[in-house]
C-alpha atoms as a PDB file:
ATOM      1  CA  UNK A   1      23.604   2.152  12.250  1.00  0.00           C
ATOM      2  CA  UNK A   2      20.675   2.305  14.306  1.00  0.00           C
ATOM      3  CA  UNK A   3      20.256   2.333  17.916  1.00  0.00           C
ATOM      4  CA  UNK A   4      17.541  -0.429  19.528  1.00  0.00           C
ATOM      5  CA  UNK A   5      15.356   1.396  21.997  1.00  0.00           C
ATOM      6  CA  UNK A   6      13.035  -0.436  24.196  1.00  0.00           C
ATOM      7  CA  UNK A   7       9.707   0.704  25.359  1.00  0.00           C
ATOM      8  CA  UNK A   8       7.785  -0.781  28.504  1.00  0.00           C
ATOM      9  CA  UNK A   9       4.211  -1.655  27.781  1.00  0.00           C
ATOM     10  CA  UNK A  10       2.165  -3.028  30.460  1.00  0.00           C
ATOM     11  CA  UNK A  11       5.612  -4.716  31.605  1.00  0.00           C
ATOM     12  CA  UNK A  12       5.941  -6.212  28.211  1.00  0.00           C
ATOM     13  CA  UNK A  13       9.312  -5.026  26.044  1.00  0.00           C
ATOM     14  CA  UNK A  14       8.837  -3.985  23.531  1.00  0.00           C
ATOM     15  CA  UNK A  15      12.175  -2.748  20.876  1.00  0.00           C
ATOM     16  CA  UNK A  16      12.081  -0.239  18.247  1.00  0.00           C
ATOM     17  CA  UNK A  17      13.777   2.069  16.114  1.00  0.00           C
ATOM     18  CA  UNK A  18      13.108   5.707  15.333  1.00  0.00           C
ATOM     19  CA  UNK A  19      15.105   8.224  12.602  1.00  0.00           C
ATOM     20  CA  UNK A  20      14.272  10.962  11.134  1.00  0.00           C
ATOM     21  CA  UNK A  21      12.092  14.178  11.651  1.00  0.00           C
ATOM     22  CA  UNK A  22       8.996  15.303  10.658  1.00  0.00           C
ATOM     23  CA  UNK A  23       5.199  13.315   9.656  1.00  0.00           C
ATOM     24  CA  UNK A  24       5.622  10.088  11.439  1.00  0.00           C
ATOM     25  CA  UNK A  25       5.640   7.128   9.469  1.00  0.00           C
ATOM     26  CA  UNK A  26       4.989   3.652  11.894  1.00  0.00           C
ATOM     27  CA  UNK A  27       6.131   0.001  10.111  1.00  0.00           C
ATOM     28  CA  UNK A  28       5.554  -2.803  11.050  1.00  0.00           C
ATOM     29  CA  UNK A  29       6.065  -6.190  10.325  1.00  0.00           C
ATOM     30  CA  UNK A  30       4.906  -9.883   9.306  1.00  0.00           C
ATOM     31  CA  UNK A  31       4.700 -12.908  10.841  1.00  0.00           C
ATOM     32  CA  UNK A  32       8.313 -14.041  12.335  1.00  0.00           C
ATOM     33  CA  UNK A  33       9.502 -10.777  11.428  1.00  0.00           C
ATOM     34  CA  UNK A  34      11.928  -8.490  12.333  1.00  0.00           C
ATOM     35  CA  UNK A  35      13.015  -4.382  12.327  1.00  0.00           C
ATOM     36  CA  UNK A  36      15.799  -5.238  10.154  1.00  0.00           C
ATOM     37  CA  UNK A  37      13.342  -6.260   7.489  1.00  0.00           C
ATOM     38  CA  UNK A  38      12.612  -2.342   7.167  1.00  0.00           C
ATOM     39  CA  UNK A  39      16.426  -0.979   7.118  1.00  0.00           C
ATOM     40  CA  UNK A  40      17.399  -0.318   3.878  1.00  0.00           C
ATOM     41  CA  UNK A  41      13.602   1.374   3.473  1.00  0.00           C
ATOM     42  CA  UNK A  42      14.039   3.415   6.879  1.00  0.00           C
ATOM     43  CA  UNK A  43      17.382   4.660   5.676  1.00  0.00           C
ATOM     44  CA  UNK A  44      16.086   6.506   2.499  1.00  0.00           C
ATOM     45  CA  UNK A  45      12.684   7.447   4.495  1.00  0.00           C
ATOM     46  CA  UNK A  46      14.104   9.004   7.462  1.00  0.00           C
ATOM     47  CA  UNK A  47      15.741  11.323   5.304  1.00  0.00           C
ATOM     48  CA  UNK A  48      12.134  13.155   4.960  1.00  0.00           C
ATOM     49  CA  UNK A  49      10.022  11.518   7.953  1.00  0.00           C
ATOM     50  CA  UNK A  50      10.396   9.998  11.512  1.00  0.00           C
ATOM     51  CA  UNK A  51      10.340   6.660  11.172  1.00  0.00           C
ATOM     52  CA  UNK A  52       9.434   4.236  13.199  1.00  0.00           C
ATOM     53  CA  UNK A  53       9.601   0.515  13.550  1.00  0.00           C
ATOM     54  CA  UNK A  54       8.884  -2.186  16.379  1.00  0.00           C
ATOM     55  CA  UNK A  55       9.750  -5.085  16.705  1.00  0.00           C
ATOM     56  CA  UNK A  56       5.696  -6.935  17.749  1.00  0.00           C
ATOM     57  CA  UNK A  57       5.134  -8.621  21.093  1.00  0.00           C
ATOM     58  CA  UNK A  58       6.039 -12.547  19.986  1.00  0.00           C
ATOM     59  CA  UNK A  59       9.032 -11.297  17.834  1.00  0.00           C
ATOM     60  CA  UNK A  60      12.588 -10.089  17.017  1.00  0.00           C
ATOM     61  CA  UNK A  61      14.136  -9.185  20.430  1.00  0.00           C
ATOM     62  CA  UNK A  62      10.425  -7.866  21.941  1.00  0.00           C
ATOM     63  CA  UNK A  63       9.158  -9.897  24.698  1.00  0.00           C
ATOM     64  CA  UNK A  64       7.604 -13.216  24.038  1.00  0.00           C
ATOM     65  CA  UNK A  65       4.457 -13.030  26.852  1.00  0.00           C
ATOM     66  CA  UNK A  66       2.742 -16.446  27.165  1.00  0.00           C
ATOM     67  CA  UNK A  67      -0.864 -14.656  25.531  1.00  0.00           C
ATOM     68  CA  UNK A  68      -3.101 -15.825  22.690  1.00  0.00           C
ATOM     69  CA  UNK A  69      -1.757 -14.078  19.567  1.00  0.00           C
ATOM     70  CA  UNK A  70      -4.523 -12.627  18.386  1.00  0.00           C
ATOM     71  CA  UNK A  71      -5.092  -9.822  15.662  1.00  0.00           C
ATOM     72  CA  UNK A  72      -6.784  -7.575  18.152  1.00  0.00           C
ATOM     73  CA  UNK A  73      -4.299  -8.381  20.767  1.00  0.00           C
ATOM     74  CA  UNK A  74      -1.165  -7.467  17.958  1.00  0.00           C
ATOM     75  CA  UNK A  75      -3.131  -4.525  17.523  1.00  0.00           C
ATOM     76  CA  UNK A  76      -3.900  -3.107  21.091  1.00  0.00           C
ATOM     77  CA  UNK A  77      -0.209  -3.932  21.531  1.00  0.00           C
ATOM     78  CA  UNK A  78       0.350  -1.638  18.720  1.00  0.00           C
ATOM     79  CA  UNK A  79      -2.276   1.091  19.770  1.00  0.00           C
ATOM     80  CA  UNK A  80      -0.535   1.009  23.508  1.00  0.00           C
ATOM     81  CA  UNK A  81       3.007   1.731  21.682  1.00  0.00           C
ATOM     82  CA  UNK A  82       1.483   4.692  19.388  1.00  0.00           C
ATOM     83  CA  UNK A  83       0.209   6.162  22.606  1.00  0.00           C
ATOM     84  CA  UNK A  84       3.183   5.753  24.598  1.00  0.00           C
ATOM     85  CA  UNK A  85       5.102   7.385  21.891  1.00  0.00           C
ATOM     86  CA  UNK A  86       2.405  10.365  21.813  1.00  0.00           C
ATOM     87  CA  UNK A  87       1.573  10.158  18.087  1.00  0.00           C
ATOM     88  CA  UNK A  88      -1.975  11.532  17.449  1.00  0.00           C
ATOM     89  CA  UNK A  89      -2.071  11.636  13.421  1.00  0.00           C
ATOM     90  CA  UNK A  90       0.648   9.297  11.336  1.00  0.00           C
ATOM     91  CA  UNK A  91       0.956   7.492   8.374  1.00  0.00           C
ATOM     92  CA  UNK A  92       1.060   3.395   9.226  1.00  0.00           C
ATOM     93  CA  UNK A  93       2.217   0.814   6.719  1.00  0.00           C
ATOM     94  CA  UNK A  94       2.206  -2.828   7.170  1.00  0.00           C
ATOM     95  CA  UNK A  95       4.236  -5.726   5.639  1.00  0.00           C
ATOM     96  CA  UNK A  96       2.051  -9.588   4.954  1.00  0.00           C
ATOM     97  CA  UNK A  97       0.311  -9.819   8.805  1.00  0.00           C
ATOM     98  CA  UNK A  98       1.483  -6.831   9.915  1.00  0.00           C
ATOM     99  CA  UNK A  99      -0.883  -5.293   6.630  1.00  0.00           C
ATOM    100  CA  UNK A 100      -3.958  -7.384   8.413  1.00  0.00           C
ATOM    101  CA  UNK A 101      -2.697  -5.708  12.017  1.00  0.00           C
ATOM    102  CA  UNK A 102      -2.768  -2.025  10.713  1.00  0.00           C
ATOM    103  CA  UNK A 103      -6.063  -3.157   8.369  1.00  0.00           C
ATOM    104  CA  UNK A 104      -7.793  -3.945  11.874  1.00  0.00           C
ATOM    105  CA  UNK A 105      -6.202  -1.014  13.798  1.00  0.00           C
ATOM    106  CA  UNK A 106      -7.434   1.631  10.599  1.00  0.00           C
ATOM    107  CA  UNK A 107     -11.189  -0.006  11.784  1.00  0.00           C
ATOM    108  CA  UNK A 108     -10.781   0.107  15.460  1.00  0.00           C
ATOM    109  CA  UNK A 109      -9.080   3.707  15.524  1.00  0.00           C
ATOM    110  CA  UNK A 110      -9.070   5.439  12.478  1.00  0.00           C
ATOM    111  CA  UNK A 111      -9.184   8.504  14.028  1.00  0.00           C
ATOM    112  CA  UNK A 112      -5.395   8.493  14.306  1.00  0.00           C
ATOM    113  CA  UNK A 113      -4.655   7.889  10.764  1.00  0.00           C
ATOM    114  CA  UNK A 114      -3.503  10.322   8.206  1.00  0.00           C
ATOM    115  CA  UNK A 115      -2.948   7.798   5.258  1.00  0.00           C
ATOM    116  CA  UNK A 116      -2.734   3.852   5.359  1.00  0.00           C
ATOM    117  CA  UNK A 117       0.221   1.264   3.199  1.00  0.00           C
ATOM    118  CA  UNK A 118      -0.329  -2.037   3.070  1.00  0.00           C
ATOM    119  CA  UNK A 119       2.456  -3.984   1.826  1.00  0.00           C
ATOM    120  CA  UNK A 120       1.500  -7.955   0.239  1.00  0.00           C
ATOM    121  CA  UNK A 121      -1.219  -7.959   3.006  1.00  0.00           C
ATOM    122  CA  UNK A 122      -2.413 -11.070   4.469  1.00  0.00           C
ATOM    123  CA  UNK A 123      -6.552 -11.421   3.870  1.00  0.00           C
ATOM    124  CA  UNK A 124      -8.997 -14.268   3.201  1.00  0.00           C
ATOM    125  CA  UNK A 125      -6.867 -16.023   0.919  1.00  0.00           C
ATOM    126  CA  UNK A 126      -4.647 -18.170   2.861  1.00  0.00           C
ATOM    127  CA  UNK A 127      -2.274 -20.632   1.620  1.00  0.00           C
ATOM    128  CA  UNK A 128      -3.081 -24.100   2.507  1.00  0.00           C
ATOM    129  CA  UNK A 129       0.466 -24.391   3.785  1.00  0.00           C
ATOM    130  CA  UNK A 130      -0.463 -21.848   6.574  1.00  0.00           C
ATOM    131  CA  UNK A 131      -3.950 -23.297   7.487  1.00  0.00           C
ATOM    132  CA  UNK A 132      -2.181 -26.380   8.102  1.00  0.00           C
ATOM    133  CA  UNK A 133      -0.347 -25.026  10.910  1.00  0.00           C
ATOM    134  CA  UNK A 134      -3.203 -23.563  12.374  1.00  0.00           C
ATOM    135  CA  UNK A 135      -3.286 -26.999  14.496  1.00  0.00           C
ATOM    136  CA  UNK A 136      -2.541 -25.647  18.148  1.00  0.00           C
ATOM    137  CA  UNK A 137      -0.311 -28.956  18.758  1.00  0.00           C
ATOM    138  CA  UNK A 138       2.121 -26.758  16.855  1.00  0.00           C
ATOM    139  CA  UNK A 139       2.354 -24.225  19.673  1.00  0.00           C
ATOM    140  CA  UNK A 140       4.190 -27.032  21.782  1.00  0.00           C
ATOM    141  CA  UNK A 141       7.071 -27.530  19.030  1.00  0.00           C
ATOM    142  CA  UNK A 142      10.251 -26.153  20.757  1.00  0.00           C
ATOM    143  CA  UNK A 143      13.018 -27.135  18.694  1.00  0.00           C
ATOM    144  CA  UNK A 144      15.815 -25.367  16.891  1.00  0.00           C
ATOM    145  CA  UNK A 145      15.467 -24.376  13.241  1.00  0.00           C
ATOM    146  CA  UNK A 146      18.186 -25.235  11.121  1.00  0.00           C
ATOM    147  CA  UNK A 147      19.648 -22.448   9.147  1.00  0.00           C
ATOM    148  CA  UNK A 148      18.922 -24.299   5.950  1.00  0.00           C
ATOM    149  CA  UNK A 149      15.221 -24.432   6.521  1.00  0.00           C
ATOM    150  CA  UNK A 150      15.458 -20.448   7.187  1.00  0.00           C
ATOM    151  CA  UNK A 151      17.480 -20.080   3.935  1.00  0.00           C
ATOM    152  CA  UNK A 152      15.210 -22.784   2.455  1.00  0.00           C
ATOM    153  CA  UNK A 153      12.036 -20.505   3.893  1.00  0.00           C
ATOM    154  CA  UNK A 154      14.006 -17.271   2.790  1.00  0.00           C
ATOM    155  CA  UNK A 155      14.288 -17.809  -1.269  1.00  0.00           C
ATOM    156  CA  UNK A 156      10.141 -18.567  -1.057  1.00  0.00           C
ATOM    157  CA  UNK A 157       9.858 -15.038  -0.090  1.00  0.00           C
ATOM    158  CA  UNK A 158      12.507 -13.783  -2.874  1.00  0.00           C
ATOM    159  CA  UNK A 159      12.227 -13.632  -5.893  1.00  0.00           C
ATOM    160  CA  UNK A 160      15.991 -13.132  -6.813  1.00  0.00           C
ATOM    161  CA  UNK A 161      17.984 -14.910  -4.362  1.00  0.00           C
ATOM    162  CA  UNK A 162      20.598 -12.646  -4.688  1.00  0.00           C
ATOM    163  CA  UNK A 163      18.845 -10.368  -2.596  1.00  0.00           C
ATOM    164  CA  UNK A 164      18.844 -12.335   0.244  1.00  0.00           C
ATOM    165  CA  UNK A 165      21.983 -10.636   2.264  1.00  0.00           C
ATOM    166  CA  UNK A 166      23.764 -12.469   4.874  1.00  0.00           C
ATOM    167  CA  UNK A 167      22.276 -10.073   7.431  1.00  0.00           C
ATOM    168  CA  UNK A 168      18.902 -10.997   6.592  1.00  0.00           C
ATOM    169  CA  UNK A 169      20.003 -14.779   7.048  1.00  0.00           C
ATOM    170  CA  UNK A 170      21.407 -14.409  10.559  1.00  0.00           C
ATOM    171  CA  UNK A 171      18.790 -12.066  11.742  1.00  0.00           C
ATOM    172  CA  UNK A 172      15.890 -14.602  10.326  1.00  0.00           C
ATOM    173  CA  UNK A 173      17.443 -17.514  12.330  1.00  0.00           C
ATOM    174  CA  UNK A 174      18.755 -15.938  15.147  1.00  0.00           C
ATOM    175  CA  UNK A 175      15.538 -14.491  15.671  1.00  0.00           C
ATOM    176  CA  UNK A 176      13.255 -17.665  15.311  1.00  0.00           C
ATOM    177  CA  UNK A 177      15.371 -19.578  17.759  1.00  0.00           C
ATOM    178  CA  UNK A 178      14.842 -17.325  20.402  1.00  0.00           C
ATOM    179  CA  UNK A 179      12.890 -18.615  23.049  1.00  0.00           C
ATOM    180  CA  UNK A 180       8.857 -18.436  23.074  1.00  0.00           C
ATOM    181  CA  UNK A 181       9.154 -17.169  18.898  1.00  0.00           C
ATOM    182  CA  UNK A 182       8.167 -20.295  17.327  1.00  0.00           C
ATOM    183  CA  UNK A 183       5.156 -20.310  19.911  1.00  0.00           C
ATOM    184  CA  UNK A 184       3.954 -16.953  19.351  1.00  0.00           C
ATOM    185  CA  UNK A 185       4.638 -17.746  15.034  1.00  0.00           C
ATOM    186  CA  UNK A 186       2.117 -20.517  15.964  1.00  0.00           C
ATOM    187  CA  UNK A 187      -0.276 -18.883  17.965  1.00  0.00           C
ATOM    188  CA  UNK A 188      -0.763 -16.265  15.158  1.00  0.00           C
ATOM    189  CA  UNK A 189      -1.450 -18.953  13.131  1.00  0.00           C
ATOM    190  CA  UNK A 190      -3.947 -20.885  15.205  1.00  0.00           C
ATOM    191  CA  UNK A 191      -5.811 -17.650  16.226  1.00  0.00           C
ATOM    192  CA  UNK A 192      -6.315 -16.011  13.179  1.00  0.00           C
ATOM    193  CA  UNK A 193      -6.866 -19.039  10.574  1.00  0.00           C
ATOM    194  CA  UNK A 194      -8.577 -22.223  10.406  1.00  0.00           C
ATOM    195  CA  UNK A 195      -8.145 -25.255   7.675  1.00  0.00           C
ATOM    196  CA  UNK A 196     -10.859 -23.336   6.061  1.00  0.00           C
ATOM    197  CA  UNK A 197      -9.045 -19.822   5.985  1.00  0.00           C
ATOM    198  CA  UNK A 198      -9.037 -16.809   7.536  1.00  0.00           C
ATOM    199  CA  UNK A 199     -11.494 -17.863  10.880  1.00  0.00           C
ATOM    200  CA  UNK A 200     -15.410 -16.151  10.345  1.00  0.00           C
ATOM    201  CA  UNK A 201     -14.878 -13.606  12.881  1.00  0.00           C
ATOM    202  CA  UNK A 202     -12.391 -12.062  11.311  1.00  0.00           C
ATOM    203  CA  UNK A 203     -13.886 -12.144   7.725  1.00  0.00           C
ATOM    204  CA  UNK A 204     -17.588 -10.364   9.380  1.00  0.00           C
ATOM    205  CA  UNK A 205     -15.204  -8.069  10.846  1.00  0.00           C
ATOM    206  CA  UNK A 206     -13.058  -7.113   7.662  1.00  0.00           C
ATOM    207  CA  UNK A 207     -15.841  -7.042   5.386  1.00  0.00           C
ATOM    208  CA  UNK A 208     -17.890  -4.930   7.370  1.00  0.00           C
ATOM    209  CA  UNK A 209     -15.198  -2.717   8.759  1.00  0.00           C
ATOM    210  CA  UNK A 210     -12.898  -1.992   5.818  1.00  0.00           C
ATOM    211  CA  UNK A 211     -16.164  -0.261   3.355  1.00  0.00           C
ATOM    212  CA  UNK A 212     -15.919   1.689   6.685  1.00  0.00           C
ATOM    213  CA  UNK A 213     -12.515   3.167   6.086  1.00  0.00           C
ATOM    214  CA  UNK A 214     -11.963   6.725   4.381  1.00  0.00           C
ATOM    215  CA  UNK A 215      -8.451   7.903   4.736  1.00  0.00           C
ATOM    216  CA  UNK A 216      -6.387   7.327   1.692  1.00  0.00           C
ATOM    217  CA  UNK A 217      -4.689   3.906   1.185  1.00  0.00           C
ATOM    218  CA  UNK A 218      -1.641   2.421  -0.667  1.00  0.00           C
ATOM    219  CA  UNK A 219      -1.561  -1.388  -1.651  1.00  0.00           C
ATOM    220  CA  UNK A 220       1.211  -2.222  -2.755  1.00  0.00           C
ATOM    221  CA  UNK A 221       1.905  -6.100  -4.114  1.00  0.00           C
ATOM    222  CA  UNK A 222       4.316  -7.800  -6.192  1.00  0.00           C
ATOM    223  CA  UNK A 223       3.667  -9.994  -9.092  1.00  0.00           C
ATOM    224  CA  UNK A 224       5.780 -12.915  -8.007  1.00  0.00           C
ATOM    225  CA  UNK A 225       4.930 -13.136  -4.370  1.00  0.00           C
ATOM    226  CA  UNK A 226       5.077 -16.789  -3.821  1.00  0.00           C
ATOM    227  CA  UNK A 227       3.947 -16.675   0.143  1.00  0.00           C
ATOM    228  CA  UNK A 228       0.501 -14.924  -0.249  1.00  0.00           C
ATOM    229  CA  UNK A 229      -1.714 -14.318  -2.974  1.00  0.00           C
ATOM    230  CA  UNK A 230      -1.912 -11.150  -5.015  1.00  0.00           C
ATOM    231  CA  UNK A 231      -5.939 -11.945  -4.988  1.00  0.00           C
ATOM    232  CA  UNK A 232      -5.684 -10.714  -1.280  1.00  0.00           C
ATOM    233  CA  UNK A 233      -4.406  -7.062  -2.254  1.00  0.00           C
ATOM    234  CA  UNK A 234      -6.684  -7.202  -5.390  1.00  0.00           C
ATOM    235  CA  UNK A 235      -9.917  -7.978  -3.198  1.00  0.00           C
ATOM    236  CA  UNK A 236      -8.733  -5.102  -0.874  1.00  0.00           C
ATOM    237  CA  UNK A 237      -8.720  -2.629  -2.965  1.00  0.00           C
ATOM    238  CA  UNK A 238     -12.303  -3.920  -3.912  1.00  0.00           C
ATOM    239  CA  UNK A 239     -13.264  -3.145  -0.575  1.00  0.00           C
ATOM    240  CA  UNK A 240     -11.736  -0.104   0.065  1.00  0.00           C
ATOM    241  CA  UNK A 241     -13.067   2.929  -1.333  1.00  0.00           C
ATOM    242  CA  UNK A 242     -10.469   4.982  -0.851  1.00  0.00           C
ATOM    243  CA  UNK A 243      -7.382   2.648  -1.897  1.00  0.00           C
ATOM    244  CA  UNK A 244      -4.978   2.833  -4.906  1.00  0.00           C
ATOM    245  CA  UNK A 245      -3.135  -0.478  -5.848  1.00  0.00           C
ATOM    246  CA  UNK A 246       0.177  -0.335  -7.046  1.00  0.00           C
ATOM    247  CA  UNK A 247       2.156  -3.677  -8.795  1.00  0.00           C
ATOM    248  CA  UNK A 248       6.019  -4.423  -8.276  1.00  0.00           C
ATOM    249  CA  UNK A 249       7.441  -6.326 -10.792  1.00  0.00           C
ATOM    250  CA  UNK A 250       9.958  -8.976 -10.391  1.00  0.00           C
ATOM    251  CA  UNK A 251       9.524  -9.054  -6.648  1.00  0.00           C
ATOM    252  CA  UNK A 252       8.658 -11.645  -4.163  1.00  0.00           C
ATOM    253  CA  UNK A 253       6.496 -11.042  -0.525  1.00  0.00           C
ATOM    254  CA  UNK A 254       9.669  -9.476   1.058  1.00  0.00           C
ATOM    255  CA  UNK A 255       9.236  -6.428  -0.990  1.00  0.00           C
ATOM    256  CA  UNK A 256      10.285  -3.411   1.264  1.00  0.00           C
ATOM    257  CA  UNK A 257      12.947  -5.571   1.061  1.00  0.00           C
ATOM    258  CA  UNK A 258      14.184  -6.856  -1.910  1.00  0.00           C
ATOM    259  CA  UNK A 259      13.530  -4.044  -4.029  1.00  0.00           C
ATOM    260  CA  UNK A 260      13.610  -1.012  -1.558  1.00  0.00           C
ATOM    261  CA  UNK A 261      14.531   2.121  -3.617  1.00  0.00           C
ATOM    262  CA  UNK A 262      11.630   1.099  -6.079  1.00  0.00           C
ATOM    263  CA  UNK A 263       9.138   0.444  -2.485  1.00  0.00           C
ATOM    264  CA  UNK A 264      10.392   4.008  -1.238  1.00  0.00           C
ATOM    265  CA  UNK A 265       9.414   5.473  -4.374  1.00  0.00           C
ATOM    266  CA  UNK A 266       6.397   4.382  -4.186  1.00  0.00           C
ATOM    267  CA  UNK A 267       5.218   5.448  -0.330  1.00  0.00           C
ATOM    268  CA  UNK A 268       7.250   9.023  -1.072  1.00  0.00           C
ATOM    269  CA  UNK A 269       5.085   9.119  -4.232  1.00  0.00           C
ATOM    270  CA  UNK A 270       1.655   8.497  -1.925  1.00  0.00           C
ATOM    271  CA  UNK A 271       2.344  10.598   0.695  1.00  0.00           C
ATOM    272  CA  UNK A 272       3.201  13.575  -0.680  1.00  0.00           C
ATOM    273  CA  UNK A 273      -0.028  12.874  -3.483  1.00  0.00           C
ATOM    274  CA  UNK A 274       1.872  12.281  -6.768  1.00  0.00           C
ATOM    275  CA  UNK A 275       0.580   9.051  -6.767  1.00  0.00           C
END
């Protein structure tokens, strides 16, 4: 078991966890997620890093500040933890948003990257399902979600069911139902997408910046992610120069996840270049 720590950012707080000695490796999350999403892969990782993962302003048992959720504000947030916690050159992986967050943070400081792992990244391709809820009337919604719409929301991002632990379950809802998490889920949403897609700025900004990045990055998809297209990691690698793609089979979006030997593997594999 893990102990929560809690850093204070600007008198925002924020949790994490940390195991493990040696390069740091930071991970962090998607949308509505959650540290436990990362356990079983920080277990197996620690043993040869220092891991570390946060729970994001808006999530988990982190502060919920009344702000616009924002992909540069998730990532200052996550540039003001790295340089509380004094790390100066790390690996970073991301998980579905939290991909897009470390995408933008390897433009706006890639100094302070050593190698990059994106995880079924969120891009331009956005489901229709999630441009829908771009609306910012959604941001007012303050009700409880039922546990079977988070078991119901669960088996879209597995792809065998059986995965989905009882753990994951209580974490999912418990953590959704905390107050100001469905608002910040919203306001992610609303500022980064539009009915359209992913909003202009953000596509000037990705296109430009990403041919700009030249440290060495993973993508890593799975073939039956049912959440967010595989054409997002495909068009990535596209775009970055210095990327290597790598396909999970028989997975859904909740790869680290559901199949987290075969994701450990895989980062072990890029970060010590076997890969």
């Amino acid at each position: 078991m893990y102990n929560d720590r809690y850093l204070d950012l600007n008198g925002i707080s924020i949790r994490y966890r940390e195991e493990g000695d040696g390069e740091a490796l930071v991970l962090v999350h998607g949308i509505a997620g959650f540290i436990e999403e990362w356990q079983p892969a920080m277990e197996k990782l620690s043993k040869f890093y220092r891991v570390i993962a946060l729970d994001l302003p808006g999530h988990g048992l982190s502060d919920k500040p009344e702000i616009p959720y924002t992909l540069d504000n998730l990532t200052d947030f996550l540039k003001d933890f790295i340089t509380a916690k004094k790390l100066e050159h790390f690996y970073l992986a991301g998980h579905s948003l939290g991909g897009a967050v470390c995408l933008n943070f390897a433009v706006k400081y890639p100094p302070m990257i050593k190698k990059l792992i994106v995880i079924n990244s969120a891009f331009i391709k956005i489901p229709f399902s999630l441009r829908l809820l771009s609306m910012k009337l959604f941001q007012r919604i303050n009700i409880k979600v039922p546990l079977s719409i988070v078991r119901s929301i669960s088996k879209q991002s597995f792809h065998d069911s059986n995965a989905i632990t009882r753990d994951w379950l209580t974490h999912a809802y418990n953590y959704i139902n905390r107050p100001g998490s469905l608002r910040a889920m919203f306001s992610v949403i609303h500022e980064c997408t539009t009915f359209r897609g992913l909003k202009k700025g953000l596509v000037d900004t990705f296109l430009h910046g990403l041919s700009q990045i030249n440290v060495p990055v993973l993508i890593i998809y799975s073939d039956k992610d049912r959440v967010l297209p595989n054409d997002n990691s495909l068009l990535l690698h596209k775009l970055i120069k210095t990327s290597v793609t790598y396909r999970v089979l028989n997975c859904g979006h909740e790869l680290q996840y559901e199949q987290s030997d075969v994701f450990c593997n895989i980062v072990a594999g890029f970060l010590e270049n076997k890969l």
